[in-house]
Protein backbone atom coordinates (compact mmCIF):
# COMPACT_ATOMS: atom_id res chain seq x y z
CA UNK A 1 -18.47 -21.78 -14.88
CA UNK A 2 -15.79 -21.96 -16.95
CA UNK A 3 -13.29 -21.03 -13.99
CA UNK A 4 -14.51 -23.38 -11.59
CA UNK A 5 -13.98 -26.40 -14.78
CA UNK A 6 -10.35 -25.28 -14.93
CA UNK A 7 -9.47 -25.36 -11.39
CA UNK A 8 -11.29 -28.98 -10.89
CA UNK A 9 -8.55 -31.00 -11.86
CA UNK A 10 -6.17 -29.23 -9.00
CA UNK A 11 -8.97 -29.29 -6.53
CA UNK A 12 -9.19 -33.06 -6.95
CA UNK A 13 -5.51 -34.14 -7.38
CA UNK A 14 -5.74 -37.92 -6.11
CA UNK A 15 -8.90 -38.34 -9.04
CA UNK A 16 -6.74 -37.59 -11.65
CA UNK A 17 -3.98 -39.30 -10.48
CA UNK A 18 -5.84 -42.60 -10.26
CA UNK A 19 -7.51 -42.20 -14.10
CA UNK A 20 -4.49 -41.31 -15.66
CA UNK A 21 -2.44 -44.45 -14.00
CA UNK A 22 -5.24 -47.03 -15.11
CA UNK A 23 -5.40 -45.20 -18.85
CA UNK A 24 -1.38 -45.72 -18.82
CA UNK A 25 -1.75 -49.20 -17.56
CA UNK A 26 -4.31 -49.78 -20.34
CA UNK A 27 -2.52 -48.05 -23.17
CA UNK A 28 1.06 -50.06 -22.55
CA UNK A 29 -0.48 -53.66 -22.36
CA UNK A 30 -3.11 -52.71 -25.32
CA UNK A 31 0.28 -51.56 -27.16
CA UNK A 32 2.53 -54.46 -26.14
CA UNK A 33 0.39 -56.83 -28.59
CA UNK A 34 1.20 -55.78 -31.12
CA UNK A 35 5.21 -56.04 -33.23
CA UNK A 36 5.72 -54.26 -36.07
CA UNK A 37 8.34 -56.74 -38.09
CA UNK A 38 10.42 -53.99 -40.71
CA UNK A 39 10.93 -50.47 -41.23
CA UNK A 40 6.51 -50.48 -41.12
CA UNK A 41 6.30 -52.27 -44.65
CA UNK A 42 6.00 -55.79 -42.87
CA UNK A 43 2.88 -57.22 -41.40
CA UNK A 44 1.73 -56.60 -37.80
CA UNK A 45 1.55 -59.58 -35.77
CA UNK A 46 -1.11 -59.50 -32.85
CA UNK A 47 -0.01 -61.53 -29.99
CA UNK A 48 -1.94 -62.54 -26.93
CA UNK A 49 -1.57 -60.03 -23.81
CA UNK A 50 1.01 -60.38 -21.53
CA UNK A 51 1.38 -61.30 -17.92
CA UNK A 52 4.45 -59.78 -17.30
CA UNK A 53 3.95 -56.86 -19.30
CA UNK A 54 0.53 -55.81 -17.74
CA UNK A 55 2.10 -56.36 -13.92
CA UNK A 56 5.34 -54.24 -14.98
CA UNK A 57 2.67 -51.46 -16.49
CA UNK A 58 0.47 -51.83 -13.29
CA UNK A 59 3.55 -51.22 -11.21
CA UNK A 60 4.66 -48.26 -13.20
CA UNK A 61 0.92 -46.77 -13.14
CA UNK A 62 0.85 -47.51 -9.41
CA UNK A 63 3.76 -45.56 -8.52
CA UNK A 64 2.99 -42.54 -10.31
CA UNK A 65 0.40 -41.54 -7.24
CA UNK A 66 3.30 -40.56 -5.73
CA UNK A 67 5.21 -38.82 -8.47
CA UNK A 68 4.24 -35.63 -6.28
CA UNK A 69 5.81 -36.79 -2.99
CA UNK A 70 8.15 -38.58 -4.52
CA UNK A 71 9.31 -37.92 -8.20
CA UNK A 72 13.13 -39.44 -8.02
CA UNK A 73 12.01 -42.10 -6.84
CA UNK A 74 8.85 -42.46 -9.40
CA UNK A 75 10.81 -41.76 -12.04
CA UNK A 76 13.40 -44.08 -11.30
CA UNK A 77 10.76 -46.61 -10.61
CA UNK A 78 8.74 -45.97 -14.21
CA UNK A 79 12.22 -45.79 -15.97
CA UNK A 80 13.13 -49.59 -14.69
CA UNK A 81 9.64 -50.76 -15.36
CA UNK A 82 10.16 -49.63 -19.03
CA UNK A 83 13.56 -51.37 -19.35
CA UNK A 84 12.00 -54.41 -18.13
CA UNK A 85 9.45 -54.39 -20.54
CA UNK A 86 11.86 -54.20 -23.28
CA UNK A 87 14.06 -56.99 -21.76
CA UNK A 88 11.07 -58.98 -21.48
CA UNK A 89 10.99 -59.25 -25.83
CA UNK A 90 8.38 -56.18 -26.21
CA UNK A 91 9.04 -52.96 -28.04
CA UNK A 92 9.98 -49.91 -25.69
CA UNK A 93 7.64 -46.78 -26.89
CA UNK A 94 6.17 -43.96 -25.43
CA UNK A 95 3.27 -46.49 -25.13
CA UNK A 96 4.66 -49.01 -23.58
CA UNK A 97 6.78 -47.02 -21.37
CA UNK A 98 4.25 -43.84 -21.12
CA UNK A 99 4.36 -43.47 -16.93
CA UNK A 100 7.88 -43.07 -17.22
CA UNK A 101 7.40 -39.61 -19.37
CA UNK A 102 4.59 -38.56 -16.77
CA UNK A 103 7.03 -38.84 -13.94
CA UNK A 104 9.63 -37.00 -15.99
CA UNK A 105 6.96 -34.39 -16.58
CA UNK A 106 6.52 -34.28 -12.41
CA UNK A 107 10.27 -33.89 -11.83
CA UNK A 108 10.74 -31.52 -13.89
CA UNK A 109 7.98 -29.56 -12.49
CA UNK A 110 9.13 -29.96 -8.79
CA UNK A 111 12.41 -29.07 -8.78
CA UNK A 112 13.13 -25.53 -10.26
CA UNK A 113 16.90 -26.24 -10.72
CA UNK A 114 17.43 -25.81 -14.26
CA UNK A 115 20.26 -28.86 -13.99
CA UNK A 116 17.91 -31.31 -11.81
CA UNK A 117 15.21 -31.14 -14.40
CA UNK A 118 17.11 -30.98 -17.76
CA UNK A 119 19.37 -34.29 -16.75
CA UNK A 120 17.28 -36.62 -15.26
CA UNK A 121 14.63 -36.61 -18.53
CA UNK A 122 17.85 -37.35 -20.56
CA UNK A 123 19.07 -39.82 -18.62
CA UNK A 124 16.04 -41.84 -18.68
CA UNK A 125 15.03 -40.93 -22.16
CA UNK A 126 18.93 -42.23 -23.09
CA UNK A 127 18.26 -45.50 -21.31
CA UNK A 128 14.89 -46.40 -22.62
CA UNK A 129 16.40 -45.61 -26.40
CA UNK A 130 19.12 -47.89 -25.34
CA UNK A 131 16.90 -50.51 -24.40
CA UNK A 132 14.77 -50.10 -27.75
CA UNK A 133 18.51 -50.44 -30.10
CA UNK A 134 19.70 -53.95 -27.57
CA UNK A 135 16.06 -55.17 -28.28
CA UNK A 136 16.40 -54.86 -32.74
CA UNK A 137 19.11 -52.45 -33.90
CA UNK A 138 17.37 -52.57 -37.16
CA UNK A 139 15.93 -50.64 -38.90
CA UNK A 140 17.28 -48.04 -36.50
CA UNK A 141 15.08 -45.23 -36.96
CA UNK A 142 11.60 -47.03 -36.15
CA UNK A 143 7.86 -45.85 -34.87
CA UNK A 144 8.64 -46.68 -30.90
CA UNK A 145 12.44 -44.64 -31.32
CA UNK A 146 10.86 -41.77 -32.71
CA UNK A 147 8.27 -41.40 -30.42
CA UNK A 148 10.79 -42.15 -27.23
CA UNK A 149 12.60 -39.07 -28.15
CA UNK A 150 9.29 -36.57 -29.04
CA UNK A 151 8.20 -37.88 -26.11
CA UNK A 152 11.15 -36.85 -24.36
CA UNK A 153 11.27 -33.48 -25.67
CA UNK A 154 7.09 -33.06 -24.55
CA UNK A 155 7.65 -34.11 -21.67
CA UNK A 156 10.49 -31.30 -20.93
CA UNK A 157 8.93 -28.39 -22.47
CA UNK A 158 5.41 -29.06 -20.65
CA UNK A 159 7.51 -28.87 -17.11
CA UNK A 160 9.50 -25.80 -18.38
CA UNK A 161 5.98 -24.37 -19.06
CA UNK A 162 4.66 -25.23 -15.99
CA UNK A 163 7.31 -23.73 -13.95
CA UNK A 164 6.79 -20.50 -15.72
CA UNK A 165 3.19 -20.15 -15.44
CA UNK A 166 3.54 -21.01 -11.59
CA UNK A 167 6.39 -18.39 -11.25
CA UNK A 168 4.08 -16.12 -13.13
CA UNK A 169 1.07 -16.94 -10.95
CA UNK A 170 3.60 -16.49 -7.69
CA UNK A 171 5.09 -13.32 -8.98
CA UNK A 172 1.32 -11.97 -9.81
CA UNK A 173 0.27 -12.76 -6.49
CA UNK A 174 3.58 -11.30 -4.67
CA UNK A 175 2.78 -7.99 -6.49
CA UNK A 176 -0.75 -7.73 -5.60
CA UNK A 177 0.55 -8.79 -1.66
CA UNK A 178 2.46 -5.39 -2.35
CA UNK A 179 -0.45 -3.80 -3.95
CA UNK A 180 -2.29 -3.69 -0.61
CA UNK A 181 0.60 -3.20 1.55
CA UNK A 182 1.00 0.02 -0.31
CA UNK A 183 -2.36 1.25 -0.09
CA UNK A 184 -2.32 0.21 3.21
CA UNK A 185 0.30 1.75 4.44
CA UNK A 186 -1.21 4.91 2.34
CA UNK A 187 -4.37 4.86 4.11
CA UNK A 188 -2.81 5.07 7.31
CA UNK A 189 -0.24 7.70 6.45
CA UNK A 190 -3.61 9.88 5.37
CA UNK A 191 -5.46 9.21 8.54
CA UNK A 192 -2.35 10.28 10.61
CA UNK A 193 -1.67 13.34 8.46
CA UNK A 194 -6.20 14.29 8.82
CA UNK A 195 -5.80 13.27 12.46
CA UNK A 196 -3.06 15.79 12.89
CA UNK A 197 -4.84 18.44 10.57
CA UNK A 198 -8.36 18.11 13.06
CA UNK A 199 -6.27 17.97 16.07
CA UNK A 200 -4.40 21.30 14.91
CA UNK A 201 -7.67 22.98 14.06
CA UNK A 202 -9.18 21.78 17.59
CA UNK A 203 -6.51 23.83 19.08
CA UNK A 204 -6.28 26.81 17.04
CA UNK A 205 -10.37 26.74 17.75
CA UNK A 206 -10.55 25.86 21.75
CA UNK A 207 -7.34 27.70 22.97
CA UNK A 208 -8.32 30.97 21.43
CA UNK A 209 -11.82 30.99 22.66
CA UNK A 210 -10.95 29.30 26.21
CA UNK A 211 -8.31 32.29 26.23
CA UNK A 212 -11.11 35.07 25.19
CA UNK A 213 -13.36 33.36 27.45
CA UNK A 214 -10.89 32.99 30.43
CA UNK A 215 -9.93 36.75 30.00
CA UNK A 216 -13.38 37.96 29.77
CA UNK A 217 -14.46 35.87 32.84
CA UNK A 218 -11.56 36.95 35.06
CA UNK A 219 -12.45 40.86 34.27
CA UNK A 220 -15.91 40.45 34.57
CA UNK A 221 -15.45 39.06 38.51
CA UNK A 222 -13.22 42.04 38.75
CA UNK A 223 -15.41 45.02 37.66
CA UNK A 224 -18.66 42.84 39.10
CA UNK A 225 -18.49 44.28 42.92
CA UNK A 226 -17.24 48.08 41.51
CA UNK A 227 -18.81 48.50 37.64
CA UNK A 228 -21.39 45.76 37.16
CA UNK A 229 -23.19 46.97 34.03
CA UNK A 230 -19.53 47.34 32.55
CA UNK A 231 -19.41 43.26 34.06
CA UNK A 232 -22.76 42.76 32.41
CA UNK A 233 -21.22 43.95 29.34
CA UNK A 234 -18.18 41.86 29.52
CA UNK A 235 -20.70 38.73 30.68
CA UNK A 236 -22.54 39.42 27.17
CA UNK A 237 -19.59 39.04 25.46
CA UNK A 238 -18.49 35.97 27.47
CA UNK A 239 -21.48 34.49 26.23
CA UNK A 240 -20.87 35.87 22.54
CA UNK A 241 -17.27 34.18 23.04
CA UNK A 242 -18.82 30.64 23.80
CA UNK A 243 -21.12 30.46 21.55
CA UNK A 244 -18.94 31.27 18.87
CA UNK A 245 -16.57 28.21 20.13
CA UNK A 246 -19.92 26.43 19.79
CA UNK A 247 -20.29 27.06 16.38
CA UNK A 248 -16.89 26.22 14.83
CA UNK A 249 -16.56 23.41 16.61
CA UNK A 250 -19.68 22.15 15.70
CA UNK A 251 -18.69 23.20 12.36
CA UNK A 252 -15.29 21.58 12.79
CA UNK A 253 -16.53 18.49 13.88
CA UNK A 254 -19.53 18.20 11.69
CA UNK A 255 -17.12 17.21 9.01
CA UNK A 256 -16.36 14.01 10.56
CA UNK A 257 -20.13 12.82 10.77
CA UNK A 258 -21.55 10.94 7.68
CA UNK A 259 -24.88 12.38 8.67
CA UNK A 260 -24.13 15.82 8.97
CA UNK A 261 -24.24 16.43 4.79
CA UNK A 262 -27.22 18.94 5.77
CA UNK A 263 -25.55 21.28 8.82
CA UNK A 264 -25.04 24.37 7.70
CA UNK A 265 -21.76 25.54 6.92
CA UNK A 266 -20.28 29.17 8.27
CA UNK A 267 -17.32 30.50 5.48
CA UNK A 268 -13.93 29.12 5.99
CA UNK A 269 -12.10 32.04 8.53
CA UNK A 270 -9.32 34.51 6.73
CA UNK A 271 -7.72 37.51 6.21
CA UNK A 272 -11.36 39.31 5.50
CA UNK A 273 -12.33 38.22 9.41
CA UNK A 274 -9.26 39.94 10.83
CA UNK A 275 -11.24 43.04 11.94
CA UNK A 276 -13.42 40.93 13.66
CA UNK A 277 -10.21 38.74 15.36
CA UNK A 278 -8.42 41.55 16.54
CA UNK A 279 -12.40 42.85 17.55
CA UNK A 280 -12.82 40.44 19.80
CA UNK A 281 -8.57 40.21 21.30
CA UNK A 282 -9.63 44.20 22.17
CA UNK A 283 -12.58 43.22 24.24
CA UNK A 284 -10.29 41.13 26.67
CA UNK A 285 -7.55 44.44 27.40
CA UNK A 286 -5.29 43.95 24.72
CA UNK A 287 -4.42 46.84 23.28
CA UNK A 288 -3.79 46.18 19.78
CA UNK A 289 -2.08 47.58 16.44
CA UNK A 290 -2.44 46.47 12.64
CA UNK A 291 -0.19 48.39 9.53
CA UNK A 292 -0.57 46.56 6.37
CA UNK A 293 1.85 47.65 3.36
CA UNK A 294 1.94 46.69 0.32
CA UNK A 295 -1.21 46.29 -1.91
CA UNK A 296 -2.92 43.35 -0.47
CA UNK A 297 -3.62 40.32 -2.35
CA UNK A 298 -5.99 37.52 -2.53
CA UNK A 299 -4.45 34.51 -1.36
CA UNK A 300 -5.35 30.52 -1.92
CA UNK A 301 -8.13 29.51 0.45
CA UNK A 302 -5.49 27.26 2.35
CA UNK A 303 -2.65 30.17 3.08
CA UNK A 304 -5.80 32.24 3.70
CA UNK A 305 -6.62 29.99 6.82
CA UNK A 306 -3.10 29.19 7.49
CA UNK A 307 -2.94 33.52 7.99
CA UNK A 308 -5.66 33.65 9.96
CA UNK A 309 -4.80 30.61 11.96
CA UNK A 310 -1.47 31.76 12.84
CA UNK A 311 -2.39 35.62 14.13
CA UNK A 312 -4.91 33.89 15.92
CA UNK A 313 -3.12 31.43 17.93
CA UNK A 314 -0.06 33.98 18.14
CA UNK A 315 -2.09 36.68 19.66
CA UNK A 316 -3.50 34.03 21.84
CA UNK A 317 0.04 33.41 23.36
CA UNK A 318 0.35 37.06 23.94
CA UNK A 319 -2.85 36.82 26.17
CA UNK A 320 -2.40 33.96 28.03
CA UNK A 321 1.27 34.25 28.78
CA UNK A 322 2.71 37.80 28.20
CA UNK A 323 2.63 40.25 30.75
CA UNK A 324 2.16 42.96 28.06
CA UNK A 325 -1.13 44.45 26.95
CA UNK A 326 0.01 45.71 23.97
CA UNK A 327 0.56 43.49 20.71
CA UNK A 328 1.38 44.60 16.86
CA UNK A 329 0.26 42.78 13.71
CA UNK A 330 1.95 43.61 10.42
CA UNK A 331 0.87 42.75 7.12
CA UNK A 332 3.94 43.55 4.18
CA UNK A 333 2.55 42.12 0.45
CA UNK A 334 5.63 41.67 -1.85
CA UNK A 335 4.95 40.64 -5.56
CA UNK A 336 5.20 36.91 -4.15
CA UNK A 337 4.89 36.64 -0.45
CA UNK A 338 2.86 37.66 1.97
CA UNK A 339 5.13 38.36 5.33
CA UNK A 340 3.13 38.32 8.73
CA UNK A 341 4.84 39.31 12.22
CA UNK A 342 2.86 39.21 15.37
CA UNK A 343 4.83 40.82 18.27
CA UNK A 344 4.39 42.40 22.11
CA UNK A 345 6.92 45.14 23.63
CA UNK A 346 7.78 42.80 26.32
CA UNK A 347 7.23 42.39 29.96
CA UNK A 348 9.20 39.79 32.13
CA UNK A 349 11.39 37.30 30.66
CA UNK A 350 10.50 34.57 32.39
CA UNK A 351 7.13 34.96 31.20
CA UNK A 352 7.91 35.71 27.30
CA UNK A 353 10.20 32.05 27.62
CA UNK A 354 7.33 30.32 28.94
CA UNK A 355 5.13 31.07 26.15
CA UNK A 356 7.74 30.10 23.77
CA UNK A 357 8.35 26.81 25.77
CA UNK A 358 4.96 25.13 26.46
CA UNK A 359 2.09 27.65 24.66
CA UNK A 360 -0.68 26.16 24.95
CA UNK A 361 0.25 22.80 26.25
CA UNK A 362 3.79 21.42 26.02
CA UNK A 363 4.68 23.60 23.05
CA UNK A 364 1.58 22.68 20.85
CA UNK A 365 0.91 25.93 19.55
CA UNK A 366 3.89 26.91 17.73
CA UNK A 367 4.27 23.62 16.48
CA UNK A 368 0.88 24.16 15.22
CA UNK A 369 1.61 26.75 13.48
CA UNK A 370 5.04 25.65 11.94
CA UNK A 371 3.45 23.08 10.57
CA UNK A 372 0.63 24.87 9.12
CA UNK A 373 2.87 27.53 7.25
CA UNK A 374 5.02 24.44 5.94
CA UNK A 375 1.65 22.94 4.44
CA UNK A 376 1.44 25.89 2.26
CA UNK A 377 4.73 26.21 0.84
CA UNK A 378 5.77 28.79 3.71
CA UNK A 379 8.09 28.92 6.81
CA UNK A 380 7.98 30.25 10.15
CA UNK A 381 9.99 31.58 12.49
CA UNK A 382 9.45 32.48 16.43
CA UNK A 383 11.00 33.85 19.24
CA UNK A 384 12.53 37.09 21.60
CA UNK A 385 13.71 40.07 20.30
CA UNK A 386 16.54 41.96 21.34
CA UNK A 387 14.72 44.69 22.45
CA UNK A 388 12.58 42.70 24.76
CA UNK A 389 9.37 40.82 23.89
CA UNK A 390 8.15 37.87 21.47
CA UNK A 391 7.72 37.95 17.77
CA UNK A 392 6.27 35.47 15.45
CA UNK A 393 7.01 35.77 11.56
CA UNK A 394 5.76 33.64 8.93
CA UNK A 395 6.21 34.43 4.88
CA UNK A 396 3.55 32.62 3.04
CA UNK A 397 3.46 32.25 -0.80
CA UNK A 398 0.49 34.43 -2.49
CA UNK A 399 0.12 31.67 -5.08
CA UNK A 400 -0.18 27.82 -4.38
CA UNK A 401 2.88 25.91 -4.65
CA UNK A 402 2.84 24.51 -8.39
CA UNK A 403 2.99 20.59 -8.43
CA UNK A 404 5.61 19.09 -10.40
CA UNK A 405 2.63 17.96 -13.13
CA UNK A 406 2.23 21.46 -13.53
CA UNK A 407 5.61 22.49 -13.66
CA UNK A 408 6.04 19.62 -16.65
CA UNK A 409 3.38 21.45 -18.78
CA UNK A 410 5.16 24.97 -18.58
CA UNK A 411 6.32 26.13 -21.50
């Protein structure tokens, strides 16, 4: 309630433009009545109203419903209505010449130059003074002097304070203008980076089991006409294949749905699956190797996926465009890093640069799996070896990367 009191007066501008020029009108011809003979130690003398005094005050009054359109001009206008009032035999006060302190108030408010509103209150304030000494030099220091200048000075410091408060209000409003660009602009930086993350788990996900699945389909139709129950083994595991791409992308995707708070969840794939990975690579024809030195380590659950992730999509390169069957996978744990190569012994060249150049799809995969490595803290690097073949090698850090919060509260 309280709020909506304070902002009626701006709401309904014109109002309270038109009751303060009639109170103004008012006050000056109440205040032009009366003459104050002395230094205040003389009697008053109460003379009828005024005519001219009342029609100079109306003008004045009149003019300040434009102070906000106009304020030179208004106060230029109020300033000569005063001096007329004290040429007419009146004395000049802030009563009798009160719109012209209203429109200094409304020039000093509209223009933010510092020498625009500091001079012209002077210069009017200086020539209503001067007015008030031609009119009765003495006494010189009288009731309608003194209040020309404090008037004068109020009128000055209420603009100054109304300029800050509406610099204030404009620099409050700039920063909260800022405030939401910047979360803005956050938000959509952390749907691009979660789009990217889903769209790199997609892949990792559908190209290794569309490979396993291709692989297992193609040698199926081979062995169907000359082995079929070794086909209707291969078949089974087709199906095994599938329905495992099933589940983690359902998994996968699940994530995404609001609704889906009671699907079940299958662990988070790593290091302790890489029996069944390289399990299921075997079933297709690749003939496959694994040494692991070092004394293995438990790693965070993000470089844990980010291993996993990696030998899987590199051993799905080897199957889909090396002409090798044969593929090695070496694990070497140092006190800090865990250092993963995946490589095959070879085949044609043209082949091994293919898979380099657009695995699976324009390139995807290793990018894929740069990116993940980087998102732990760890690096990757892929291509031929000299001796023939493709190798992918990625260090990883056995600890997380320590923020720099953390790094502030080591000793």
């Amino acid at each position: 309630m309280t709020a909506e009191w304070s902002q009626w007066p701006r709401r309904h501008s014109r109002v309270v433009d038109v009751v303060v020029a009639i109170l103004l009108c008012a006050l000056a011809t109440y205040a032009s009545r009366f003459i104050d003979h002395g230094n205040g130690q003389g009697p008053v003398v109460v003379r009828p109203w005024s005519p001219g005094v009342f029609a100079l005050s109306a003008t004045a009054s009149l003019a300040l419903l434009w102070r906000r359109e106009f304020p030179r001009a208004v106060l230029v206008i109020t300033t000569a209505c005063g001096i007329a009032i004290g040429a007419l035999g009146f004395e000049v006060s802030v009563f009798t010449a009160g719109a012209a302190f209203v429109a200094m108030y409304s020039l000093g408010l509209s223009y933010p130059d510092a020498r625009t509103a500091k001079l012209a209150p002077i210069v009017a304030g200086g020539a209503l003074l001067i007015t008030s000494l031609v009119h009765d030099f003495n006494p010189l220091l009288t009731g309608g002097r003194i209040t020309l200048v404090a008037g004068d000075l109020l009128a000055g410091a209420f603009a100054e304070a109304g300029r800050n408060r509406r610099n204030y209000l404009a620099a409050l409003h700039a920063r909260a203008e800022l405030a939401e660009r910047t979360r803005e602009e956050e938000a959509r930086q952390r749907v691009g980076e979660e789009r990217v993350r889903i769209a790199r788990e997609l892949h990792d996900i559908v190209a290794h089991h569309m490979a396993l699945a291709h692989a297992q389909a193609s040698t199926a139709a081979y062995l169907l006409r000359s082995q079929p129950d070794q086909a209707q083994g291969m078949l089974d595991e087709l199906a095994g294949t599938t329905s495992a791409a099933l589940r983690e992308l359902k998994a996968t995707v699940g994530l995404l749905r609001e609704d889906d708070s009671d699907a079940p969840l299958e662990p988070t794939p790593g290091l302790a699956q890489l029996s069944e990975l390289l399990t299921s690579f075997e079933g297709t024809g690749l003939t496959l190797s694994l040494s692991i030195t070092g004394v293995p380590r438990p790693l965070s659950p993000g470089a844990d996926l980010t291993a996993y992730r990696i030998i899987q999509e590199a051993l799905t390169n080897v199957t889909k465009h090396a002409s090798s069957a044969t593929a090695n996978v070496r694990l070497v744990y140092s006190r800090l890093l865990l250092t993963i190569s995946i490589s095959d012994d070879g085949g044609d060249a043209s082949d091994t640069v293919r898979g380099e150049q657009d695995s699976a799809g324009q390139g995807y995969g290793l990018i894929g799996m740069n990116e993940r490595a980087v998102s732990v803290g760890g690096h990757l690097r892929a291509g031929r070896k000299l001796g023939g073949g493709f190798e992918v090698t990625t260090e990883l850090p056995l600890e997380p990367p320590q923020s720099p919060d953390d790094e502030d509260k080591t000793p």
